[in-house]
Protein backbone atom coordinates (compact mmCIF):
# COMPACT_ATOMS: atom_id res chain seq x y z
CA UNK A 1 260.99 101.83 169.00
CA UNK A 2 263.63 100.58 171.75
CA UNK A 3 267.09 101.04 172.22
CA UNK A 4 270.34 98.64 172.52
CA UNK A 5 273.37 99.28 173.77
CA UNK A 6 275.94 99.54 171.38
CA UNK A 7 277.56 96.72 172.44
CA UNK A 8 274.99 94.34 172.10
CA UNK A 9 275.53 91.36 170.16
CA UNK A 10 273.88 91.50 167.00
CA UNK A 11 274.45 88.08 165.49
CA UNK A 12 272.22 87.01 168.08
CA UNK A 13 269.61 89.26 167.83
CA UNK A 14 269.82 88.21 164.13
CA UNK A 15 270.58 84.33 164.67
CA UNK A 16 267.36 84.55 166.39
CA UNK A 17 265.22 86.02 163.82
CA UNK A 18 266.46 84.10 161.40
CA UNK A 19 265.54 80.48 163.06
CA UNK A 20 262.39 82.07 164.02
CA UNK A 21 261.62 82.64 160.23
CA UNK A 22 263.27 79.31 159.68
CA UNK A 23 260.51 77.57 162.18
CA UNK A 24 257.75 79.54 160.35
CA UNK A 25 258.66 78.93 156.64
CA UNK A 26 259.16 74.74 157.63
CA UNK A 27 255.30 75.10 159.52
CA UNK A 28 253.92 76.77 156.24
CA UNK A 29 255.61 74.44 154.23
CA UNK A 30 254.37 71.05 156.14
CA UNK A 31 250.88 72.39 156.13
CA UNK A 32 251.23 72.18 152.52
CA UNK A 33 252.42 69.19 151.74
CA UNK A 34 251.14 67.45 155.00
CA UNK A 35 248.08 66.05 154.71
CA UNK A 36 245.45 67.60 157.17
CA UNK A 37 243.23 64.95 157.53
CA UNK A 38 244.33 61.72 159.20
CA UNK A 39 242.78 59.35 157.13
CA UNK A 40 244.72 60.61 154.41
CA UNK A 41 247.88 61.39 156.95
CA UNK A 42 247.04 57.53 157.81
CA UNK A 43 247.50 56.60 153.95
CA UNK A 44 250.81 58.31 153.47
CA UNK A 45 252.63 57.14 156.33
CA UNK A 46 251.29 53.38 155.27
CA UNK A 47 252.93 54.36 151.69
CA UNK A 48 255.77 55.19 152.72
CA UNK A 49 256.44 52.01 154.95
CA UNK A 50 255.57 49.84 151.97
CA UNK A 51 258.06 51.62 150.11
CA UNK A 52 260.53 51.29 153.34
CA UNK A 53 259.97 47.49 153.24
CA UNK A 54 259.97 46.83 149.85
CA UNK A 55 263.47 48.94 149.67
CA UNK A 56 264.60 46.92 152.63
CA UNK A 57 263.56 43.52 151.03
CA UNK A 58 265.30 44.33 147.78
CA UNK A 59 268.65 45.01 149.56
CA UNK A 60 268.46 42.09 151.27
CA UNK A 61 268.19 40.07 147.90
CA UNK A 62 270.84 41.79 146.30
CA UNK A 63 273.10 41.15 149.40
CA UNK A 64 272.19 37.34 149.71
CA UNK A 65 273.17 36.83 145.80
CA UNK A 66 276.31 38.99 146.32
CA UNK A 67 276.76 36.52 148.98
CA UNK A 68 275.60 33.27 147.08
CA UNK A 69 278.38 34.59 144.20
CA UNK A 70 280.92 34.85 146.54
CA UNK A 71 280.56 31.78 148.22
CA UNK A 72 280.36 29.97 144.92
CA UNK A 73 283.63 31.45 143.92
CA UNK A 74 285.32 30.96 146.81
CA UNK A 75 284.34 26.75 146.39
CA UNK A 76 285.22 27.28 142.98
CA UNK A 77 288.88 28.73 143.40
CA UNK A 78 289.42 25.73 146.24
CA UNK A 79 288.46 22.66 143.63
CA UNK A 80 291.72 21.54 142.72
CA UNK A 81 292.31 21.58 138.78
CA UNK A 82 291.32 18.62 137.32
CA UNK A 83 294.14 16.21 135.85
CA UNK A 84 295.36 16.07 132.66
């Protein structure tokens, strides 16, 4: 079919290939899963930004009763013991 010389670098030859069938495989694989039509493209992305936000607005009130706890303990270890 052709010829190389025999010191032509091979890895490339084969690096090349190999992201070639690497770009192929992830285009067959998105067409999939993707949705094709953008009303329903439309509907995933919106999904997945509800998710996003709702994940986001969790962590943030998690973190502000971490914070609550340890401000509460810090005014709690700074009350001088009561007298006896």
């Amino acid at each position: 079919m052709f010829n190389l010389p025999a010191s032509a670098p091979w890895w490339a030859a084969v690096f090349v290939v190999l992201v070639g069938l690497l770009i192929i495989g992830f285009n067959r694989f998105m067409r999939h899963f993707w949705p094709q039509n953008s009303a329903d493209r439309k509907a995933v992305l919106l999904e997945r930004q509800r998710e996003k936000t709702r994940r986001r607005k969790e962590a943030e009130k998690q973190r502000a009763l971490r914070e609550a706890r340890r401000t509460q303990q810090r005014d709690a270890a700074r009350q001088p013991a009561p007298p006896s």
